[in-house]
C-alpha atoms as a PDB file:
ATOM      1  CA  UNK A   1       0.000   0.000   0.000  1.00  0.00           C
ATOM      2  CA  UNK A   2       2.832   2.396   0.753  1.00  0.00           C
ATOM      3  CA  UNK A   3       4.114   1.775  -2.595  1.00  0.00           C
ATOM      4  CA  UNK A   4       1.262   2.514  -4.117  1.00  0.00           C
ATOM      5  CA  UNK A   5       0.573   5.481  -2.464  1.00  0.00           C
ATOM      6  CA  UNK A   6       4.277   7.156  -2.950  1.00  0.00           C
ATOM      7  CA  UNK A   7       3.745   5.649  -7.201  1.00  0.00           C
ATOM      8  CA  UNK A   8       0.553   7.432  -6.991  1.00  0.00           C
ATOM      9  CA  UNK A   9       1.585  10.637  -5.942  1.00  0.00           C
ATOM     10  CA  UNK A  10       4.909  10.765  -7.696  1.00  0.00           C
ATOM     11  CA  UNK A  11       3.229  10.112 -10.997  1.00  0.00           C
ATOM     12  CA  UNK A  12       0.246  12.611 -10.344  1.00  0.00           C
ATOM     13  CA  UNK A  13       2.479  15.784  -9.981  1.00  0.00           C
ATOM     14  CA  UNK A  14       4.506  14.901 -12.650  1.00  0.00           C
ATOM     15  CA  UNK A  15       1.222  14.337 -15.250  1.00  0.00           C
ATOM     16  CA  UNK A  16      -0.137  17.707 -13.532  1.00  0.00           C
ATOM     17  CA  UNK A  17       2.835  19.461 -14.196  1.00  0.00           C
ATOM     18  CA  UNK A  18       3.246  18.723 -17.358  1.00  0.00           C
ATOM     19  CA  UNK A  19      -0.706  18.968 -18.056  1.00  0.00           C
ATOM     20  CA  UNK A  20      -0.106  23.010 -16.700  1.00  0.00           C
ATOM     21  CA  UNK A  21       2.901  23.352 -18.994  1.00  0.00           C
ATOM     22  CA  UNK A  22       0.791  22.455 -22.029  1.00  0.00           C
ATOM     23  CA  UNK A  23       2.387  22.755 -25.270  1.00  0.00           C
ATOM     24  CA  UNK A  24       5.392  20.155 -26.304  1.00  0.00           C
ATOM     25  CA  UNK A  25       5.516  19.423 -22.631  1.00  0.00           C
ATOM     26  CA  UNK A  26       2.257  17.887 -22.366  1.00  0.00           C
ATOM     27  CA  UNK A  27       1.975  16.652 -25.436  1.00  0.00           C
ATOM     28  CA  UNK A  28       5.081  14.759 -25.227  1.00  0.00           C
ATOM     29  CA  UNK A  29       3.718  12.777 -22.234  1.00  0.00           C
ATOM     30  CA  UNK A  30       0.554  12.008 -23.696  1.00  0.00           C
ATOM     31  CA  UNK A  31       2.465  10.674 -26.900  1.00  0.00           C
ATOM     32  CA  UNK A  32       4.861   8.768 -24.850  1.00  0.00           C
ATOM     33  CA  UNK A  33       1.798   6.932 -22.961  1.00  0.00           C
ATOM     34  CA  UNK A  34       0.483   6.423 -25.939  1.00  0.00           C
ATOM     35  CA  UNK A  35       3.206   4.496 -27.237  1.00  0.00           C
ATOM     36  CA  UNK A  36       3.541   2.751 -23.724  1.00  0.00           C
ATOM     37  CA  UNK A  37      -0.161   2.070 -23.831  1.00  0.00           C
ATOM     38  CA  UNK A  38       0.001   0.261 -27.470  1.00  0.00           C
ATOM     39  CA  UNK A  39       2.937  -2.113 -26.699  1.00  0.00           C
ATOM     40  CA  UNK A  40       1.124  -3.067 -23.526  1.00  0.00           C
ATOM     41  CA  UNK A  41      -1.912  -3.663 -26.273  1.00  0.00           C
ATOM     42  CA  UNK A  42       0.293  -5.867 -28.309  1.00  0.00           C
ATOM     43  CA  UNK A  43       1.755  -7.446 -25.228  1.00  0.00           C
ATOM     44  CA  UNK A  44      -1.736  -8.524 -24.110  1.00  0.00           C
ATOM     45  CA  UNK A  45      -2.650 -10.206 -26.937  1.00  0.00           C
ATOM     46  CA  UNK A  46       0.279 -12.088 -27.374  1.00  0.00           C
ATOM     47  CA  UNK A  47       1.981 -10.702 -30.354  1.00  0.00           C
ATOM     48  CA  UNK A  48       5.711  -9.527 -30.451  1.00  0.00           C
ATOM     49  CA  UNK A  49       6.176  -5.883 -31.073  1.00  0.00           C
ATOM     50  CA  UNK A  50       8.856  -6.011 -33.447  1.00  0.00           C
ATOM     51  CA  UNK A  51       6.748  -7.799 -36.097  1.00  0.00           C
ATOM     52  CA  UNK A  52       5.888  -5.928 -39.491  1.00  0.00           C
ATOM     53  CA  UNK A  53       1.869  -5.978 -38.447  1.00  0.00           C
ATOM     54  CA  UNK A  54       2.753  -4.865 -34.959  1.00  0.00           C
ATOM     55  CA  UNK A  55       5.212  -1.905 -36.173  1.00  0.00           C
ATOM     56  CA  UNK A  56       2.669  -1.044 -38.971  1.00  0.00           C
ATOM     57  CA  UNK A  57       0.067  -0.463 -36.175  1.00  0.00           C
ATOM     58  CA  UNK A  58       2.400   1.860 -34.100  1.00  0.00           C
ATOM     59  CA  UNK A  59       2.933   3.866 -37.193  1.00  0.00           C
ATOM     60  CA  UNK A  60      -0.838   3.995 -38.048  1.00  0.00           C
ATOM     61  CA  UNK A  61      -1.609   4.385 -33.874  1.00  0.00           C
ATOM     62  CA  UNK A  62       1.362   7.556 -33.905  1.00  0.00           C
ATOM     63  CA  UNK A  63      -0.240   9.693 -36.952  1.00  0.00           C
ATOM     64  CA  UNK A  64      -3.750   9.249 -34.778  1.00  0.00           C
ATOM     65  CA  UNK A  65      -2.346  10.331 -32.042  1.00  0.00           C
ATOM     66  CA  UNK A  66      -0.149  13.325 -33.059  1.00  0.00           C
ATOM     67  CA  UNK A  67      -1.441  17.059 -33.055  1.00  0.00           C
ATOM     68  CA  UNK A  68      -0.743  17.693 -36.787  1.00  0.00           C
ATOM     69  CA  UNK A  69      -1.920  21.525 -36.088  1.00  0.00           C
ATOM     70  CA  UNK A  70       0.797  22.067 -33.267  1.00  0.00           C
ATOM     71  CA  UNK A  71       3.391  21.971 -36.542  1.00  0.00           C
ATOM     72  CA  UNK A  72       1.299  24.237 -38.293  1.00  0.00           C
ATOM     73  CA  UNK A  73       1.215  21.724 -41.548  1.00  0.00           C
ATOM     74  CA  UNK A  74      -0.918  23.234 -43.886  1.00  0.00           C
ATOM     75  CA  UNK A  75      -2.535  20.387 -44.883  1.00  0.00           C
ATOM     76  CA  UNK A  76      -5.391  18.730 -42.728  1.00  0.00           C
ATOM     77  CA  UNK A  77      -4.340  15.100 -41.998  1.00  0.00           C
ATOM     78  CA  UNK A  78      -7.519  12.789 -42.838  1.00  0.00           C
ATOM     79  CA  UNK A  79      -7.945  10.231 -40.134  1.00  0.00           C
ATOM     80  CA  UNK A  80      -9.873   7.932 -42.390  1.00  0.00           C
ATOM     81  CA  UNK A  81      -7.342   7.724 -45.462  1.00  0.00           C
ATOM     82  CA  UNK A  82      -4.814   6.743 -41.958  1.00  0.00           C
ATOM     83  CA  UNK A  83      -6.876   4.072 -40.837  1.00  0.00           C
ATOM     84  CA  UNK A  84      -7.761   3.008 -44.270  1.00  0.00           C
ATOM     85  CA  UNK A  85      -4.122   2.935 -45.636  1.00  0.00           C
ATOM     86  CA  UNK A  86      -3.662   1.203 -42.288  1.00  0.00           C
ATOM     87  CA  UNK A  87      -6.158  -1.337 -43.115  1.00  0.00           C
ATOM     88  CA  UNK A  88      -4.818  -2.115 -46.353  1.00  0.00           C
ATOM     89  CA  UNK A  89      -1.365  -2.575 -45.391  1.00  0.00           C
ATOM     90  CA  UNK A  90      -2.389  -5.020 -42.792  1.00  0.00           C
ATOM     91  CA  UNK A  91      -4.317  -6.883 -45.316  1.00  0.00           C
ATOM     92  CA  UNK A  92      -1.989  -6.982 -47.183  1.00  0.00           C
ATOM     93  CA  UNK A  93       0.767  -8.520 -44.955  1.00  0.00           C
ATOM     94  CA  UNK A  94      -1.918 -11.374 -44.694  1.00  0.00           C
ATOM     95  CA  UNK A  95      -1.487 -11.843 -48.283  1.00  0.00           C
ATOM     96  CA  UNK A  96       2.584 -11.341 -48.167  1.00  0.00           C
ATOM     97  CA  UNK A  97       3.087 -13.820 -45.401  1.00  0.00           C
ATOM     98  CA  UNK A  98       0.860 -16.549 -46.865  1.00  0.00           C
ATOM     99  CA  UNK A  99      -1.830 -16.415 -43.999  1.00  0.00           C
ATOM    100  CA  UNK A 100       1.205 -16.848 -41.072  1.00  0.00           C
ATOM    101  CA  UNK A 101      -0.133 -13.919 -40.417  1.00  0.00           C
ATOM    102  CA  UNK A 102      -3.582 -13.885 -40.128  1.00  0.00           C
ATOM    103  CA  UNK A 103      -6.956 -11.480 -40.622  1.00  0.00           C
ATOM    104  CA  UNK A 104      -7.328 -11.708 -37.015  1.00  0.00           C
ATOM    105  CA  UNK A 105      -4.102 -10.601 -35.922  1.00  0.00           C
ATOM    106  CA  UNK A 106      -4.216  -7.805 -38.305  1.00  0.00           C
ATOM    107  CA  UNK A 107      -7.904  -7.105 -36.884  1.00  0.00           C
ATOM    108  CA  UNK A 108      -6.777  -6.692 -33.370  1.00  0.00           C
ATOM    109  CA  UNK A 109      -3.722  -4.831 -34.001  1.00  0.00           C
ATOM    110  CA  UNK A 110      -5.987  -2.040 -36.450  1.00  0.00           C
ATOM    111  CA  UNK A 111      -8.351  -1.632 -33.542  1.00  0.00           C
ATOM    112  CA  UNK A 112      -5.745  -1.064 -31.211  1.00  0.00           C
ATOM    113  CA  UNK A 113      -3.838   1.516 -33.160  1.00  0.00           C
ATOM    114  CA  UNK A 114      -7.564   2.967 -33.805  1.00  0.00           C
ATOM    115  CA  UNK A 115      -8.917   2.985 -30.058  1.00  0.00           C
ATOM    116  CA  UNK A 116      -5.339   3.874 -28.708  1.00  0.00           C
ATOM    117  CA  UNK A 117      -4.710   6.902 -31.049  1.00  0.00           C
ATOM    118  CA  UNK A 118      -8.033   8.655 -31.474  1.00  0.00           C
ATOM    119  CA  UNK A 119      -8.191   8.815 -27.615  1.00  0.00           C
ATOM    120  CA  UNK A 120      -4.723  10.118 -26.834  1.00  0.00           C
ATOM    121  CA  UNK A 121      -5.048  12.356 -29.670  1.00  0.00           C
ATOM    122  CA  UNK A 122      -8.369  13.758 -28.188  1.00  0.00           C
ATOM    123  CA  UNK A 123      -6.626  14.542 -24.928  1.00  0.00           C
ATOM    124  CA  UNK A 124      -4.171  16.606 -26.548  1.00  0.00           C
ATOM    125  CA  UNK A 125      -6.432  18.547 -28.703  1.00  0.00           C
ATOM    126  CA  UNK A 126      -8.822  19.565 -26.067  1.00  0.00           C
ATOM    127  CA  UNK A 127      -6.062  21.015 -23.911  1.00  0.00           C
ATOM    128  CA  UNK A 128      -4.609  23.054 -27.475  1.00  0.00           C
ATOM    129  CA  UNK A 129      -7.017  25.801 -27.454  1.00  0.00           C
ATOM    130  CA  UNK A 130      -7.519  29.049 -25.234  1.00  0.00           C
ATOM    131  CA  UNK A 131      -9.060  28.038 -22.485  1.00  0.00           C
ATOM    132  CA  UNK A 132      -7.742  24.121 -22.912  1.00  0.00           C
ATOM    133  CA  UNK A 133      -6.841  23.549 -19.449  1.00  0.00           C
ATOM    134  CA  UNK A 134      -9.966  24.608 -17.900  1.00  0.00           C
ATOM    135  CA  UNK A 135     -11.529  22.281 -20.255  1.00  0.00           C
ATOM    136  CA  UNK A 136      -8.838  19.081 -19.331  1.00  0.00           C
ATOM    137  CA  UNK A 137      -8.679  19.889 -15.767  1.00  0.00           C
ATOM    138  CA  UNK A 138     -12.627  19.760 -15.764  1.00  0.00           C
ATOM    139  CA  UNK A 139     -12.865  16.277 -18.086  1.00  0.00           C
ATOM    140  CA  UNK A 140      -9.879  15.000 -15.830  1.00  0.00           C
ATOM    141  CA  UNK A 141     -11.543  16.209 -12.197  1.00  0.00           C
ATOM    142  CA  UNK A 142     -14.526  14.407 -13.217  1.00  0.00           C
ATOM    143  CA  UNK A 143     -13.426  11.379 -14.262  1.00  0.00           C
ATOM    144  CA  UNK A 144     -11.299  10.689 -11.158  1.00  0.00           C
ATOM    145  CA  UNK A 145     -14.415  11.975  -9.231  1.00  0.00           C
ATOM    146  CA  UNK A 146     -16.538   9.451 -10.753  1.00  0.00           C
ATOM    147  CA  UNK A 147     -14.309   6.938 -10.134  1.00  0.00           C
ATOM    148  CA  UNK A 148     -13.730   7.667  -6.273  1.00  0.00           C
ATOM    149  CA  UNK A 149     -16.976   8.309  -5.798  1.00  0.00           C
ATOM    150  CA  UNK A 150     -17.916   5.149  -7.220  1.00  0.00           C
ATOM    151  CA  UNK A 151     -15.342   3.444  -5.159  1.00  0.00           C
ATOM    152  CA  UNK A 152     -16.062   4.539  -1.684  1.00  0.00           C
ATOM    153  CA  UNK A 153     -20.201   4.638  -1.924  1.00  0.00           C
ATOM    154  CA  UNK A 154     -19.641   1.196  -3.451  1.00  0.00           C
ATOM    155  CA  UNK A 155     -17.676   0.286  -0.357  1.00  0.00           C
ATOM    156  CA  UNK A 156     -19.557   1.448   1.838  1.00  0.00           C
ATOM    157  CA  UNK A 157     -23.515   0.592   0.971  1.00  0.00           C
ATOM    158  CA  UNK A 158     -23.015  -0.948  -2.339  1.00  0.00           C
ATOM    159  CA  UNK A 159     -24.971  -4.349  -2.237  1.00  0.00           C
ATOM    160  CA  UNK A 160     -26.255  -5.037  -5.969  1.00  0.00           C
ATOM    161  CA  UNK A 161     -23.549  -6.050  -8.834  1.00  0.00           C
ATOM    162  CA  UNK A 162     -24.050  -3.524 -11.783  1.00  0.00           C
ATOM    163  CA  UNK A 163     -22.233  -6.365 -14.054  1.00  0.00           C
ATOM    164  CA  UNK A 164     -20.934  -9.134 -12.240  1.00  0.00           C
ATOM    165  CA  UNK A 165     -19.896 -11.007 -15.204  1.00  0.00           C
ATOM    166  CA  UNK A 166     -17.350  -8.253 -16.179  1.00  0.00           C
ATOM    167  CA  UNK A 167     -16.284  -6.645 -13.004  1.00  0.00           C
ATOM    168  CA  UNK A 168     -17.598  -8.485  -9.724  1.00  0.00           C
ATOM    169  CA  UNK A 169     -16.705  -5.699  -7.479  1.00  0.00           C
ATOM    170  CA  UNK A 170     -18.724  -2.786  -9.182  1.00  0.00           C
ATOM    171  CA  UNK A 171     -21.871  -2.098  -7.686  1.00  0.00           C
ATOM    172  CA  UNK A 172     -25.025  -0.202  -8.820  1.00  0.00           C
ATOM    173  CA  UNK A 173     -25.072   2.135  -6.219  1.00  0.00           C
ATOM    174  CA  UNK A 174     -21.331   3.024  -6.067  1.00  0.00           C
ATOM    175  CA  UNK A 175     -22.043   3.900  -9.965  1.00  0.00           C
ATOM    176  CA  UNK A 176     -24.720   6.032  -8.907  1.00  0.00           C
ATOM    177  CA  UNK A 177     -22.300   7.546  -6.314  1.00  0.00           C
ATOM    178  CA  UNK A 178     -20.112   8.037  -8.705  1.00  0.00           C
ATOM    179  CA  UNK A 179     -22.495   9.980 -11.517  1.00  0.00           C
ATOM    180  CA  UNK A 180     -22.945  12.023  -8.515  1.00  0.00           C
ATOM    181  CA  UNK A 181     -19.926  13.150  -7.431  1.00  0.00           C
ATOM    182  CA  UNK A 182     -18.827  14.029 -11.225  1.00  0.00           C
ATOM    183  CA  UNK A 183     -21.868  16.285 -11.299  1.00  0.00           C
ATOM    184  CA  UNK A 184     -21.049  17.799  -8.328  1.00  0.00           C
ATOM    185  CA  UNK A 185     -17.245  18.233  -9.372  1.00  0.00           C
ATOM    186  CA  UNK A 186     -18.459  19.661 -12.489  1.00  0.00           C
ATOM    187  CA  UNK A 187     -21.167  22.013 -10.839  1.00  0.00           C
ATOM    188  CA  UNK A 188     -17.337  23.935  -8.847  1.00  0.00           C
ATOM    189  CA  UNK A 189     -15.866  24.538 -12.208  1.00  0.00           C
ATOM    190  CA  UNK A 190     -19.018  26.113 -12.938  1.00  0.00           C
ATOM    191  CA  UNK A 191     -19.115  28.184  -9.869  1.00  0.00           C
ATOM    192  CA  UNK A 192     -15.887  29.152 -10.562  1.00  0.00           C
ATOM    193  CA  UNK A 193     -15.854  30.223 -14.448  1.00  0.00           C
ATOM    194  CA  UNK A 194     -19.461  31.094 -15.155  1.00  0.00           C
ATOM    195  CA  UNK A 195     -18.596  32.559 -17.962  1.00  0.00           C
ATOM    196  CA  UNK A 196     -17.233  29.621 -19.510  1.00  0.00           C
ATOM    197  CA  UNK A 197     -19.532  27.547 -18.063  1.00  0.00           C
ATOM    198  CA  UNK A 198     -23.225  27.050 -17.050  1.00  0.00           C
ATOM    199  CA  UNK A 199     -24.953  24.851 -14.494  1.00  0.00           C
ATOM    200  CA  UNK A 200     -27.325  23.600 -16.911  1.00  0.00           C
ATOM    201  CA  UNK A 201     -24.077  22.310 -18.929  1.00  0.00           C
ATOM    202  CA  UNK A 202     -21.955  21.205 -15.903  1.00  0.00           C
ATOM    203  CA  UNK A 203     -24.793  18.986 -15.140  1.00  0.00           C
ATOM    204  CA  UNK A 204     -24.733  17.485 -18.657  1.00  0.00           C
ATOM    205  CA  UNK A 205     -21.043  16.979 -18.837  1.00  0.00           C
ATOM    206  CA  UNK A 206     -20.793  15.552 -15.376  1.00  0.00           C
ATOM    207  CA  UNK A 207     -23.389  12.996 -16.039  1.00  0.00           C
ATOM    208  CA  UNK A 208     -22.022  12.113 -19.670  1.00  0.00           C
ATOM    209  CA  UNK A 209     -18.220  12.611 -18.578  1.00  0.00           C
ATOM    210  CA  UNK A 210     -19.264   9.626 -15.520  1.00  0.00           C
ATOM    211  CA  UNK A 211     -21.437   7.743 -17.532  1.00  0.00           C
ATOM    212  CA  UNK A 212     -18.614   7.014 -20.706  1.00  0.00           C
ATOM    213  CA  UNK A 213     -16.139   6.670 -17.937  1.00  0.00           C
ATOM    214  CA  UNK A 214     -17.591   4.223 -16.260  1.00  0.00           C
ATOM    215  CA  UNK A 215     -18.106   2.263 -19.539  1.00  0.00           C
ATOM    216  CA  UNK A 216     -14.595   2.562 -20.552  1.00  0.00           C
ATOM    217  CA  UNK A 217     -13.512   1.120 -17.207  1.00  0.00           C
ATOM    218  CA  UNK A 218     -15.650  -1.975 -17.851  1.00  0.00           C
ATOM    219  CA  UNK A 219     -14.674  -2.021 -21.221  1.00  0.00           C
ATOM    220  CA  UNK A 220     -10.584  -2.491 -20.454  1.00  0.00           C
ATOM    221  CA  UNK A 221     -12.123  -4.861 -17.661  1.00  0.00           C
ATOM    222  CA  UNK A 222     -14.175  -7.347 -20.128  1.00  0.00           C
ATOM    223  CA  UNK A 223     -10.765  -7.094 -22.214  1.00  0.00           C
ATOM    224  CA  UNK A 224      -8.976  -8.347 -19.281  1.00  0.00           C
ATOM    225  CA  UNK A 225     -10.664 -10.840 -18.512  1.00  0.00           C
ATOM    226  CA  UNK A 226     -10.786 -12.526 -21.801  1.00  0.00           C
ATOM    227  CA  UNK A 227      -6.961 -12.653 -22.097  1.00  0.00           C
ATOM    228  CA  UNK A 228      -7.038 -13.872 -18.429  1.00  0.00           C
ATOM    229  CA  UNK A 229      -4.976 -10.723 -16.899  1.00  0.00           C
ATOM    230  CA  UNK A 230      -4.927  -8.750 -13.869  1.00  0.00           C
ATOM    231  CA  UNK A 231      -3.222  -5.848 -15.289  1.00  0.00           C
ATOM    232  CA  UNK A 232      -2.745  -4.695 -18.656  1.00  0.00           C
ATOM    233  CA  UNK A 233       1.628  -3.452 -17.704  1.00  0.00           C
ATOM    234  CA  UNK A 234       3.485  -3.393 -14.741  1.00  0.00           C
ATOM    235  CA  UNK A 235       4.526   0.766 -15.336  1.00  0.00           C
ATOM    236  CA  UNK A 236       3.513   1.878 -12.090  1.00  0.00           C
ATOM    237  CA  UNK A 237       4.427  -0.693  -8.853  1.00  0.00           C
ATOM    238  CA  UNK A 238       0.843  -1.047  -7.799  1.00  0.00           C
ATOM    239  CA  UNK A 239      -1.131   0.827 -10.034  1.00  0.00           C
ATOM    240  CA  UNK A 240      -0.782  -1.390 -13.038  1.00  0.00           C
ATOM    241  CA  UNK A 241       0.300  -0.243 -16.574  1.00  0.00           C
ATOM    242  CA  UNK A 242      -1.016   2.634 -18.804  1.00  0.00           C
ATOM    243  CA  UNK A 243      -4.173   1.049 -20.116  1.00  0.00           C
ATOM    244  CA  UNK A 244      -4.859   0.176 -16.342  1.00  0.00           C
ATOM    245  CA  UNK A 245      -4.914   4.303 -15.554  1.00  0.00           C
ATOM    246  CA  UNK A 246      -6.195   5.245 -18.967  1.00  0.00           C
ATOM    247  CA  UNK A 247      -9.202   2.793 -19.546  1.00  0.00           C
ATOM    248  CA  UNK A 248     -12.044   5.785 -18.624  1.00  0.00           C
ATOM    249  CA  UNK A 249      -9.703   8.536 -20.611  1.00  0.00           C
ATOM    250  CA  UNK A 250      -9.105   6.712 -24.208  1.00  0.00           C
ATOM    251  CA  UNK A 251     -13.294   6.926 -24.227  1.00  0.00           C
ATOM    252  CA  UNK A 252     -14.391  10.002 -22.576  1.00  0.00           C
ATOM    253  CA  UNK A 253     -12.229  12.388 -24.548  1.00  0.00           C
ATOM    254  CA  UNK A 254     -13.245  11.212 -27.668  1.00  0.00           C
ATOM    255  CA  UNK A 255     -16.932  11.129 -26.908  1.00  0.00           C
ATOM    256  CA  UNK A 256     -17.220  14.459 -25.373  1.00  0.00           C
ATOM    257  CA  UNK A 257     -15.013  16.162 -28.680  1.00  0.00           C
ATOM    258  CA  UNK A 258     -16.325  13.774 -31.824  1.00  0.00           C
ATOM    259  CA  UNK A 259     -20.269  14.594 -30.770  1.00  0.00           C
ATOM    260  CA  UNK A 260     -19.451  18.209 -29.482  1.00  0.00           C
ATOM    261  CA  UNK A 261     -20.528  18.142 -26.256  1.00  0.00           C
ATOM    262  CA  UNK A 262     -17.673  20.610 -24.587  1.00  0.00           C
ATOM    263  CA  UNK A 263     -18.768  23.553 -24.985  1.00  0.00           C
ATOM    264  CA  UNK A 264     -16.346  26.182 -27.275  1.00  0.00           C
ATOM    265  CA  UNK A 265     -15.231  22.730 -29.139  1.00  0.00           C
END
């Protein structure tokens, strides 16, 4: 426990300096998790990284990931001509390698370069723009809200599984707690910048924001428990690896940005 509470703390004011910093600095981290987070992918499902497929899928997961507008490239980068190309290369090293490597394979590594990318990427991009880190700090607040919340009511009075099947130790009303608590997170930022933001919309986001969360956490969960794993890397001593700490992130940023629901995005 002591470990895991010196990892814990270490690692959070690093990621919350950095996340202040903005710019290269932040970005930087985010990229290198991202990288982190896709060989723990590959690792998981029992594929070297060093294969053609595998390396393919870092390069597709990379040019999903990276803020093309930080360089100020004039051109827009099309993320489905990326994950198309991607596809077709993949396919093709089916054909190349005479079926050793197989549809599946190539299957698992595209959606990993897909679902690993597109939500690092989105957690750059929302903290680019004026006003960014309100925006992060608020997505970021929530989620760990939701997920502490969720935690502690469920310790405390939770008593009916909300999927037992997936994750045993989740409970309906420590979900509930934890929709809650996000709300209530997101109601202070809205105290605090009215300007930016309304109660009417705080309540929105901090229901959606726990909501997707909580999904994404039971998402990496069902994953895990096909492949028969407790943790996804061994990164952080008693945290887990990247996946492990990102599982609510790689969905909720994407959500909130791809159907608009930030406001000023």
């Amino acid at each position: 426990m002591k470990q895991r509470i010196i990892t814990g703390v270490a690692a959070g004011l690093v990621f919350i300096t950095l996340l202040v910093l903005g710019g290269y600095w932040y970005t930087g981290l985010i990229l290198l998790l991202s990288v982190i987070g896709y060989r723990e992918y590959i690792q998981m499902n029992g594929y070297s990284k060093f294969t053609i497929s595998s390396l393919c899928g870092l390069v597709a997961m990379l040019l999903l990931a990276f803020p093309w507008s930080m360089l100020h490239i004039d051109f827009e980068i099309r993320y489905t001509a990326v994950i198309w190309l991607a596809m077709f290369v993949l396919l093709f090293i089916t054909v190349a390698s005479k079926n050793s490597i197989t549809i599946d394979q190539v299957s698992i590594i595209l959606l990993g370069a897909v679902y690993i990318g597109l939500g690092f990427h989105y957690m750059i991009t929302t903290r680019l723009p004026e006003n960014g880190l309100f925006w992060t700090v608020l997505v970021f607040v929530c989620i760990w809200a939701s997920d502490s919340g969720a935690y502690f009511v469920g310790s405390m009075i939770g008593k009916h599984p909300l999927w037992p099947q997936i994750s045993p130790k989740k409970s309906i009303e420590g979900s509930v707690g934890g929709i809650v608590i996000s709300i209530v997170a997101a109601l202070v930022f809205a105290w605090y910048a009215p300007s930016l933001l309304s109660y009417t919309k705080a309540i929105y986001l901090g229901l959606v924001i726990a909501v997707v969360g909580q999904i994404g956490d039971l998402i990496q969960s069902a994953y895990k428990r096909v492949k028969g794993i407790k943790d996804t890397g061994a990164l952080l001593p008693g945290h887990g690896g990247v996946l492990d700490r990102t599982d609510s992130w790689l969905i909720v940023f994407p959500f909130i940005q791809l159907l608009a629901i930030l406001p000023q995005f």
